[in-house]
C-alpha atoms as a PDB file:
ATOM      1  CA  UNK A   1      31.454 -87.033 124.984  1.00  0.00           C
ATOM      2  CA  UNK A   2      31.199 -85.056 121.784  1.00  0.00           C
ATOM      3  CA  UNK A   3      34.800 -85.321 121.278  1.00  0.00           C
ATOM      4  CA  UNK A   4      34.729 -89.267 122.067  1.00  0.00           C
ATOM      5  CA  UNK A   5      31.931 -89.444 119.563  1.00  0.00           C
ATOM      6  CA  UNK A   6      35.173 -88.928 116.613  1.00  0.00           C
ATOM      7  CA  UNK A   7      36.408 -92.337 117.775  1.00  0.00           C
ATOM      8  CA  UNK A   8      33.371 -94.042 117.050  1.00  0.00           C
ATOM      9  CA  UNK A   9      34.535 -94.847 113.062  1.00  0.00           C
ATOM     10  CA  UNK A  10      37.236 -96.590 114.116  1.00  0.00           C
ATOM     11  CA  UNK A  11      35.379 -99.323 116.165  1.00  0.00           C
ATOM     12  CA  UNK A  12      34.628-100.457 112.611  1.00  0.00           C
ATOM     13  CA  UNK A  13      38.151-101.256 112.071  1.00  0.00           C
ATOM     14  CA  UNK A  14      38.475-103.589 115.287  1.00  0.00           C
ATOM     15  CA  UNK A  15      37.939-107.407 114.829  1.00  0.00           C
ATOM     16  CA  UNK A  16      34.565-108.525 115.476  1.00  0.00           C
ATOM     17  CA  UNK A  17      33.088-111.763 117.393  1.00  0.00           C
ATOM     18  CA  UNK A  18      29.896-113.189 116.309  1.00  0.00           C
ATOM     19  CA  UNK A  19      27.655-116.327 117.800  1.00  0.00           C
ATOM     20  CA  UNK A  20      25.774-117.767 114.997  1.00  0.00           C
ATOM     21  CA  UNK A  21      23.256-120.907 114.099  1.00  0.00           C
ATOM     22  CA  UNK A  22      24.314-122.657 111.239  1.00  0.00           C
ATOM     23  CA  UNK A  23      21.578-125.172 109.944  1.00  0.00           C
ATOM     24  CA  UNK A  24      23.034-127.618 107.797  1.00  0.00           C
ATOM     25  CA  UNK A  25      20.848-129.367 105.040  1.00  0.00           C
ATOM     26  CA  UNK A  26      22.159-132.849 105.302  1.00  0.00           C
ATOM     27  CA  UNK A  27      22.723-135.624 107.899  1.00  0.00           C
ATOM     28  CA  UNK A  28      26.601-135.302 109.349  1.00  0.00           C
ATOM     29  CA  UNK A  29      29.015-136.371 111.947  1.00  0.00           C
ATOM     30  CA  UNK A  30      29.677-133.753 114.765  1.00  0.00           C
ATOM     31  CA  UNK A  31      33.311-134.760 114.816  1.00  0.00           C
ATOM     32  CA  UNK A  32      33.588-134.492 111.032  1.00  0.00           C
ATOM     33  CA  UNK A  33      32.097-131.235 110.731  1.00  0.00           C
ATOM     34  CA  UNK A  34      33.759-129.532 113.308  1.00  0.00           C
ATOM     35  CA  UNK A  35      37.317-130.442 111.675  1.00  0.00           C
ATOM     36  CA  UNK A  36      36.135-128.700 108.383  1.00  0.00           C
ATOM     37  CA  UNK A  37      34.616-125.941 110.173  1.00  0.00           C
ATOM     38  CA  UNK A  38      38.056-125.540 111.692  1.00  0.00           C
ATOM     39  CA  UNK A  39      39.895-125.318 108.522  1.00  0.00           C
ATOM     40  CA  UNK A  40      38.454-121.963 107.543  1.00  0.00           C
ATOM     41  CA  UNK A  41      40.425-120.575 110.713  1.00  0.00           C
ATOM     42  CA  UNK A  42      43.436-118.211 109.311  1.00  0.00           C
ATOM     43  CA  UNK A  43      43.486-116.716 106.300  1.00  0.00           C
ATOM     44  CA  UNK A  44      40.368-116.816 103.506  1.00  0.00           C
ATOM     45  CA  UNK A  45      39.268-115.512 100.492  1.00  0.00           C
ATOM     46  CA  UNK A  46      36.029-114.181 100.333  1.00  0.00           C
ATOM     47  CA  UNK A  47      33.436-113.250  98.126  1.00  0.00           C
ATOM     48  CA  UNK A  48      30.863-111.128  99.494  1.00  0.00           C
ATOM     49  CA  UNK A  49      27.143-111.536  98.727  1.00  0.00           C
ATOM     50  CA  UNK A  50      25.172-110.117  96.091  1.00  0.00           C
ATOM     51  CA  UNK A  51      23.486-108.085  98.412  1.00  0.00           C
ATOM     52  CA  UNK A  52      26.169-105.762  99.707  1.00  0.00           C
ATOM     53  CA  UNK A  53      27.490-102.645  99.796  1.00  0.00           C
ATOM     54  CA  UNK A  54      30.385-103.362  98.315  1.00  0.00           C
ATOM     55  CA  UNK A  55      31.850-104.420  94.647  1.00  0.00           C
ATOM     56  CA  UNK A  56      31.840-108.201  94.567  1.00  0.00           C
ATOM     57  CA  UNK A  57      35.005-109.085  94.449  1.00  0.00           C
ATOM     58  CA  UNK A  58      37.244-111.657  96.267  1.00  0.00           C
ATOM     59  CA  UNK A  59      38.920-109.976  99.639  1.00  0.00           C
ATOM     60  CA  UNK A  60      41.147-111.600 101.876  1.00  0.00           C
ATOM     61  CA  UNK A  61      40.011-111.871 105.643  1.00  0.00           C
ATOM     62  CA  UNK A  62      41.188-113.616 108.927  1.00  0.00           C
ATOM     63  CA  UNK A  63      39.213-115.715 110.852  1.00  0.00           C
ATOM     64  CA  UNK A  64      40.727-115.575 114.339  1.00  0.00           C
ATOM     65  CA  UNK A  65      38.824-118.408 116.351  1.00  0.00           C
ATOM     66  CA  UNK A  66      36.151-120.599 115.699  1.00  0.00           C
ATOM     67  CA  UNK A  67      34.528-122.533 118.953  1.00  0.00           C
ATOM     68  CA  UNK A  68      31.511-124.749 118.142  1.00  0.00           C
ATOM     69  CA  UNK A  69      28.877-124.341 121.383  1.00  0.00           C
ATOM     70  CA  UNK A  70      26.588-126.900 120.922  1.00  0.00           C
ATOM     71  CA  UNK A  71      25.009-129.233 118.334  1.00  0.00           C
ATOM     72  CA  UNK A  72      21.322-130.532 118.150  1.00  0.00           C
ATOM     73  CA  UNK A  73      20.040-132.108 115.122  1.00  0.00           C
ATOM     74  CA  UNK A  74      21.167-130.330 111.932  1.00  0.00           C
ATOM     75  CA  UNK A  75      21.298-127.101 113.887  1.00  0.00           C
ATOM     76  CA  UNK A  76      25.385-125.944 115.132  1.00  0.00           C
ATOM     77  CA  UNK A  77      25.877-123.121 117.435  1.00  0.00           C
ATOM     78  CA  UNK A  78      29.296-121.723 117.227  1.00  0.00           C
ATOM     79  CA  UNK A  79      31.412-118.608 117.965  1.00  0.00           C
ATOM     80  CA  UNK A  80      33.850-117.196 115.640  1.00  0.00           C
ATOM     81  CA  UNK A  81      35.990-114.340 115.910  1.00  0.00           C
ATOM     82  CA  UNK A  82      36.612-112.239 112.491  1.00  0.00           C
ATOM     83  CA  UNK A  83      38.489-109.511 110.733  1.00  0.00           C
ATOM     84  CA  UNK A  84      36.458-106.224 110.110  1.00  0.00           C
ATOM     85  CA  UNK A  85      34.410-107.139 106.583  1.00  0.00           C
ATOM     86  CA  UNK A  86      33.808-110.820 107.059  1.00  0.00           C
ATOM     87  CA  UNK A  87      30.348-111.491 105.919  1.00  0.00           C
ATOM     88  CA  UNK A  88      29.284-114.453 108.149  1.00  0.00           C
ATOM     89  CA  UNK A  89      26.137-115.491 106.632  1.00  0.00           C
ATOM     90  CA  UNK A  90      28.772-115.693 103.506  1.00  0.00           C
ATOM     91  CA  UNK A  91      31.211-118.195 105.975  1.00  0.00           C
ATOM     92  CA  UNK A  92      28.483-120.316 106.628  1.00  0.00           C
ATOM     93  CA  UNK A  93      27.475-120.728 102.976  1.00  0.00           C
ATOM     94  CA  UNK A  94      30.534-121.277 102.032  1.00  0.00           C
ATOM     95  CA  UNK A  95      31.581-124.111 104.767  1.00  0.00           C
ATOM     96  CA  UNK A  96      28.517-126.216 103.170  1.00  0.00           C
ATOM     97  CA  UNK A  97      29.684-125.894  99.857  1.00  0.00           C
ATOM     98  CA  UNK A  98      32.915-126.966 101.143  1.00  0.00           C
ATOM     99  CA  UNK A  99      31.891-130.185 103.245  1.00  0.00           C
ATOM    100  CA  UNK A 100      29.277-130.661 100.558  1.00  0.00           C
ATOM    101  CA  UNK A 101      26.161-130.661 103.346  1.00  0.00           C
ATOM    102  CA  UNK A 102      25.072-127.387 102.309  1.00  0.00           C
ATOM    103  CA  UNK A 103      24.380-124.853 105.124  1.00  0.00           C
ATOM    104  CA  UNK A 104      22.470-121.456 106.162  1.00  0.00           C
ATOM    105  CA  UNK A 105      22.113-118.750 109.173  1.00  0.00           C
ATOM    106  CA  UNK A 106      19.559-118.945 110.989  1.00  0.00           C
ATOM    107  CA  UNK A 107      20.533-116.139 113.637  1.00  0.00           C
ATOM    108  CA  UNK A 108      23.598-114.160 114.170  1.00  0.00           C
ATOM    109  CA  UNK A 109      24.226-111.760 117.390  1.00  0.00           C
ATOM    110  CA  UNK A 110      27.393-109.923 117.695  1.00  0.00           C
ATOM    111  CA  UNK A 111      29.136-110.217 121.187  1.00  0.00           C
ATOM    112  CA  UNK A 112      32.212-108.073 120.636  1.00  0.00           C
ATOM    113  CA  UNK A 113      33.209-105.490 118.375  1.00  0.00           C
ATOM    114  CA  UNK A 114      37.417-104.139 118.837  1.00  0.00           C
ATOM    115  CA  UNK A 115      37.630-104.155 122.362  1.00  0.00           C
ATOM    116  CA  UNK A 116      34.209-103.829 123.535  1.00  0.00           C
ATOM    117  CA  UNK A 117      31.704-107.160 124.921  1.00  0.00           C
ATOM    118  CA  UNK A 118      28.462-108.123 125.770  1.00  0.00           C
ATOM    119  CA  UNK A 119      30.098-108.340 129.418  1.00  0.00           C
ATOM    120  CA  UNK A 120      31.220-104.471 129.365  1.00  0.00           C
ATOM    121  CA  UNK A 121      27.691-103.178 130.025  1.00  0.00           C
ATOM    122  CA  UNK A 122      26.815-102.631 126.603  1.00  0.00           C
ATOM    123  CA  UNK A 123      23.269-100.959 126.585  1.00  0.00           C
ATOM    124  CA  UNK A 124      20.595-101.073 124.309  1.00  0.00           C
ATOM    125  CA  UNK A 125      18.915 -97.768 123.059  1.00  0.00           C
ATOM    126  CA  UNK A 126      16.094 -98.365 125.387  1.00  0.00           C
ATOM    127  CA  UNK A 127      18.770 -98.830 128.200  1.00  0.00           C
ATOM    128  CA  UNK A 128      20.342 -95.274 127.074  1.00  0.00           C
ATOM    129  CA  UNK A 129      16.739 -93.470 127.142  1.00  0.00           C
ATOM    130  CA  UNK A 130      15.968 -95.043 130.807  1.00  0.00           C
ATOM    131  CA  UNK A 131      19.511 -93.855 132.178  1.00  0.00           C
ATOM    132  CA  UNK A 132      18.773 -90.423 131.005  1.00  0.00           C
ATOM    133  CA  UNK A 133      15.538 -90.597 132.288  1.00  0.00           C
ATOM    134  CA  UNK A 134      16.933 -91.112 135.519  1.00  0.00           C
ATOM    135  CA  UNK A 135      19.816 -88.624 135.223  1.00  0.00           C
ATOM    136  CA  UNK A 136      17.558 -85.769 134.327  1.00  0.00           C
ATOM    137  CA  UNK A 137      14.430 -86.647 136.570  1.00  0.00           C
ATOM    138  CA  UNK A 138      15.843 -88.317 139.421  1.00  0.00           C
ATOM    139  CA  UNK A 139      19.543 -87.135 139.340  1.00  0.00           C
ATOM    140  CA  UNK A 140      20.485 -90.509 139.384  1.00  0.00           C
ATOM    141  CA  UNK A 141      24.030 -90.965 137.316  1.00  0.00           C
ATOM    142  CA  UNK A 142      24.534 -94.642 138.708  1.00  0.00           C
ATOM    143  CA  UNK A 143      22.361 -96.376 135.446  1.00  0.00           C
ATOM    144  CA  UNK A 144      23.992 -93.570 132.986  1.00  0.00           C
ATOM    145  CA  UNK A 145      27.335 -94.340 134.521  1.00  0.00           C
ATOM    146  CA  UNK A 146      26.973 -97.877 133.818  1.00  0.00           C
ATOM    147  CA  UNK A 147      26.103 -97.506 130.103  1.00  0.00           C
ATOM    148  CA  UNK A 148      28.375 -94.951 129.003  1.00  0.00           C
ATOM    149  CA  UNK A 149      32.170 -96.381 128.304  1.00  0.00           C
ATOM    150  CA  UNK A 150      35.508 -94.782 128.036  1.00  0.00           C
ATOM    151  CA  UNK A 151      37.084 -94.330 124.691  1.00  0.00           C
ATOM    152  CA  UNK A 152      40.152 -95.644 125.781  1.00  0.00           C
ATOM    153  CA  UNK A 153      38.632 -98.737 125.879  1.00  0.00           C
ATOM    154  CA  UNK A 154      36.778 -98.947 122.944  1.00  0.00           C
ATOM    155  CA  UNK A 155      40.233 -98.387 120.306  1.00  0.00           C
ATOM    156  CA  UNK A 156      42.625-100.073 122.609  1.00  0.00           C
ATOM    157  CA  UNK A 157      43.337-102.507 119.547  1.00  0.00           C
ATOM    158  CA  UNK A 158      45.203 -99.954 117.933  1.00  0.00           C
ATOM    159  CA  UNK A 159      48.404 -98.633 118.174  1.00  0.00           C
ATOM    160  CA  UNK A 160      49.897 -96.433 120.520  1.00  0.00           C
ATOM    161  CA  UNK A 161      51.990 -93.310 120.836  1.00  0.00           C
ATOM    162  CA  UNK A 162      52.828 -91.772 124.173  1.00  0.00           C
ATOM    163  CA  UNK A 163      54.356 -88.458 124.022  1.00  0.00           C
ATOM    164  CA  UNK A 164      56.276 -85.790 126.184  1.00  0.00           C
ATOM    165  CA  UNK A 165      54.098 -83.190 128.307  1.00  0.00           C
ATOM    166  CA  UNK A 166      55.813 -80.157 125.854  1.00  0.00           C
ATOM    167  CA  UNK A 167      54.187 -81.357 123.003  1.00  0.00           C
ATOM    168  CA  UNK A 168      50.267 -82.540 124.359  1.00  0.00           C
ATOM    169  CA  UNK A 169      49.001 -78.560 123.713  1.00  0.00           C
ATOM    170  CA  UNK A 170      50.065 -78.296 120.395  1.00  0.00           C
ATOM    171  CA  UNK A 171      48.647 -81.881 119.215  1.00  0.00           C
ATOM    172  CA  UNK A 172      45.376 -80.105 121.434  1.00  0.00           C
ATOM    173  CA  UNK A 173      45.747 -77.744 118.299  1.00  0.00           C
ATOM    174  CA  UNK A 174      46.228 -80.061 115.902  1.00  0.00           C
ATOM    175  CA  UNK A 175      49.782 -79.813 115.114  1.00  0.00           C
ATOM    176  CA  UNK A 176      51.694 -83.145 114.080  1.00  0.00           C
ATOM    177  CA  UNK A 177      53.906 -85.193 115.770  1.00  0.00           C
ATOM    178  CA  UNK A 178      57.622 -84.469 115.364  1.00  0.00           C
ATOM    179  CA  UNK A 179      60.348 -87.032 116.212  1.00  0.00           C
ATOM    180  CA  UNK A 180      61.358 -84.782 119.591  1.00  0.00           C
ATOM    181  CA  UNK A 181      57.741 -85.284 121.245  1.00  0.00           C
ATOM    182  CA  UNK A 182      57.926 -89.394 120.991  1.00  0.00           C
ATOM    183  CA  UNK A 183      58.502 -90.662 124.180  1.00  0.00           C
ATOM    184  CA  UNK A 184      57.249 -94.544 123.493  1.00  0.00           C
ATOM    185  CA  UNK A 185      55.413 -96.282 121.374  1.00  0.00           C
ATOM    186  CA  UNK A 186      54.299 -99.537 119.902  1.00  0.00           C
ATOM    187  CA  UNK A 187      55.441-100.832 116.477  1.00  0.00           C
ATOM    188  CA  UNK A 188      53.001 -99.217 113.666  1.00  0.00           C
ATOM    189  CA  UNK A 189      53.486 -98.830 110.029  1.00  0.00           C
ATOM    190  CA  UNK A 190      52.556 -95.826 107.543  1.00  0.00           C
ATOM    191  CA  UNK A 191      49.548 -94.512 107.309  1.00  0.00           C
ATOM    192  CA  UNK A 192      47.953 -96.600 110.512  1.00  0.00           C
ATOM    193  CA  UNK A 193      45.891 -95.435 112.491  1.00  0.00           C
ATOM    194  CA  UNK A 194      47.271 -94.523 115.762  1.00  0.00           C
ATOM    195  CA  UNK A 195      46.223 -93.267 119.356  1.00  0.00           C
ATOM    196  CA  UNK A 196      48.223 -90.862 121.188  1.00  0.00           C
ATOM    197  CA  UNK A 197      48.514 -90.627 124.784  1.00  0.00           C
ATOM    198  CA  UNK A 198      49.893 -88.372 127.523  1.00  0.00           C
ATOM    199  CA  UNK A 199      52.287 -90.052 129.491  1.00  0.00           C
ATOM    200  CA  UNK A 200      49.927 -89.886 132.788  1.00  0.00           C
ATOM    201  CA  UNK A 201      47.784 -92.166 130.083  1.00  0.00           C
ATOM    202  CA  UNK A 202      45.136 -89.890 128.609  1.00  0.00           C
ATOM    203  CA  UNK A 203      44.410 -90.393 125.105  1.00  0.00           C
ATOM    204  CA  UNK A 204      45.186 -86.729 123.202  1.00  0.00           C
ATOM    205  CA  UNK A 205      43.710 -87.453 119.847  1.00  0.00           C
ATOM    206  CA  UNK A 206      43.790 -89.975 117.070  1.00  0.00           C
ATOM    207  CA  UNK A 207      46.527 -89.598 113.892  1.00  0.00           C
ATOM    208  CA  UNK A 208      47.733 -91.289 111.178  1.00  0.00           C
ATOM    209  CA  UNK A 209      51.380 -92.379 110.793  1.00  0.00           C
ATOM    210  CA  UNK A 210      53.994 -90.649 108.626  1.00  0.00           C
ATOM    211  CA  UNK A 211      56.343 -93.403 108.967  1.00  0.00           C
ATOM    212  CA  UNK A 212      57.071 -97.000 110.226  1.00  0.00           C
ATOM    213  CA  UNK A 213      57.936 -96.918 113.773  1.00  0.00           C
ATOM    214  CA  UNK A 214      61.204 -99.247 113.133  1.00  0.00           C
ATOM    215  CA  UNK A 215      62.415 -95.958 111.477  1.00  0.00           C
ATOM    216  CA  UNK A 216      62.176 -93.839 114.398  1.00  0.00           C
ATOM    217  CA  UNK A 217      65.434 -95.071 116.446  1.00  0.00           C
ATOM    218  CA  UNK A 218      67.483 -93.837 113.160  1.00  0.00           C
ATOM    219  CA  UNK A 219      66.257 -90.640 112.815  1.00  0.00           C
ATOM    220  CA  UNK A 220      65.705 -87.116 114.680  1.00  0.00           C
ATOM    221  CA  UNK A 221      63.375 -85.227 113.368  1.00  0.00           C
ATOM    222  CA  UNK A 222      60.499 -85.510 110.861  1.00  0.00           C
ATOM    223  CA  UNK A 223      56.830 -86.129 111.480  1.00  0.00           C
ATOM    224  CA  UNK A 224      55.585 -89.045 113.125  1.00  0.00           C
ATOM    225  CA  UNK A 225      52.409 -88.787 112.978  1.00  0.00           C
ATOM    226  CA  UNK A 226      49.616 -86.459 111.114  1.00  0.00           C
ATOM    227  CA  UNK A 227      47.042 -85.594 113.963  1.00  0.00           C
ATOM    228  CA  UNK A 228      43.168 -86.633 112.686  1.00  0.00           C
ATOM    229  CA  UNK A 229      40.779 -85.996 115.406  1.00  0.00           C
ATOM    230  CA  UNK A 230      41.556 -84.171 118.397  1.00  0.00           C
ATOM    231  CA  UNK A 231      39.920 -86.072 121.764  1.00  0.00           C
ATOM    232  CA  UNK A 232      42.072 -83.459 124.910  1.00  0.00           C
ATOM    233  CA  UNK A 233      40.949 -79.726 125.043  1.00  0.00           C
ATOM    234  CA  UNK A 234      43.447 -77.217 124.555  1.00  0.00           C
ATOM    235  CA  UNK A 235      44.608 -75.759 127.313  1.00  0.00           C
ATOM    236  CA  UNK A 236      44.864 -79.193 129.695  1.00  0.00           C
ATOM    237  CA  UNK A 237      48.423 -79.132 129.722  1.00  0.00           C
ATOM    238  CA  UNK A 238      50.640 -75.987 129.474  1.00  0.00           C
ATOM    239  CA  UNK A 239      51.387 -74.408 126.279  1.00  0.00           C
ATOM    240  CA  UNK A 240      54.950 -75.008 125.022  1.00  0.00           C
ATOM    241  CA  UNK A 241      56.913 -71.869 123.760  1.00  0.00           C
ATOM    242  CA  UNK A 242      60.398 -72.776 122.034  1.00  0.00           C
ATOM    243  CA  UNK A 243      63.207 -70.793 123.076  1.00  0.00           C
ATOM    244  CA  UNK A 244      65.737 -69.234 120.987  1.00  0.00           C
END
């Protein structure tokens, strides 16, 4: 689990689905509203809000999906899915300066973040402390079991590398990726992240590409990619001696 825990920055880079209240200021027609709503689906240019983290300055962000739930009064429920760094409250302002209504958020909950939901036994931090409980009291893993997810699943969004069983121990090392040790992959461009993978399917460690993967079928050697964090223990697989 300690190794897992290097993953965990990169769930910030996954896409992110919210359900939020939007209460808009002014009478409306449902129908109306929900074709503006829907043009803010693609691509947008966003400012975020003066209370932020960030400098304030326009950033480009993708709005995957936008479903409107339900409607009561000047209250709209909807669910929207996001790029990383899309400041909802921000979406909501700005769709009632654009239909001219004027809007807030009331409440926001997130139900996915990269490829983990609300359905995939997410657990509250009360959750975690009871499943401990009854792991170390009880010896009861079932609850702990049930709370604790694999890392494979939380960064499949990204891209992946599988390579040959020759090269897994050195990566285990931290060595980079050369051209020889790339068995498949899926497109990815320079300096991506990327997850690499054993080819029974175990995820090795997490890199950064040297290259665009469209390159790859032209050359023979070269690095690949640059290994980051190291998820496999050395040793797993057998350790690779070149011969003269």
């Amino acid at each position: 689990m300690n190794r897992a825990n290097k993953a965990i920055a990169l769930l910030l880079l996954g896409g992110k689905e919210y359900v939020a209240l939007m209460h808009v200021h002014k009478d409306f027609d449902p129908e109306e509203l929900k074709k503006q709503m829907l043009e803010f689906v693609g691509k947008i240019n966003q400012l975020p809000p003066v209370r932020s983290n960030v400098k304030r300055q326009y950033r480009e962000r993708t709005v995957y999906y936008l479903d409107i739930l339900e409607v009561e009064n000047k209250d709209v429920l909807f669910k929207v899915g996001v790029e990383s760094g899309t400041y909802i409250r921000k979406l909501i302002h700005d769709m009632g300066e654009k239909t001219g209504l004027g809007a807030h958020m009331v409440e926001l909950r997130r139900t996915k973040v990269a490829g983990l939901t609300e359905d995939d036994g997410l657990s509250t931090l009360q959750g975690l402390e009871d499943a401990v409980y009854f792991y170390e009291k009880e010896g009861n893993d079932k609850p702990l079991s049930r709370v604790i997810q694999n890392i494979e699943k939380a960064v499949d969004f990204l891209p992946k590398v599988w390579i040959s069983d020759f090269a897994v121990d050195t990566v285990c090392k931290g060595a980079p990726i050369a051209v020889p040790g790339v068995v498949k992959f899926n497109p990815f461009k320079p300096d991506e992240w990327v997850l690499i993978y054993t080819l029974k399917g175990e995820i090795v460690a997490i890199g950064k590409a040297a290259i665009d993967s469209s390159s790859l079928k032209g050359i023979e050697k070269g690095i690949v990619i640059r290994t980051d964090s190291v998820i496999m223990r050395p040793g797993i697989y057998p350790e690779y001696h070149k011969t003269q």
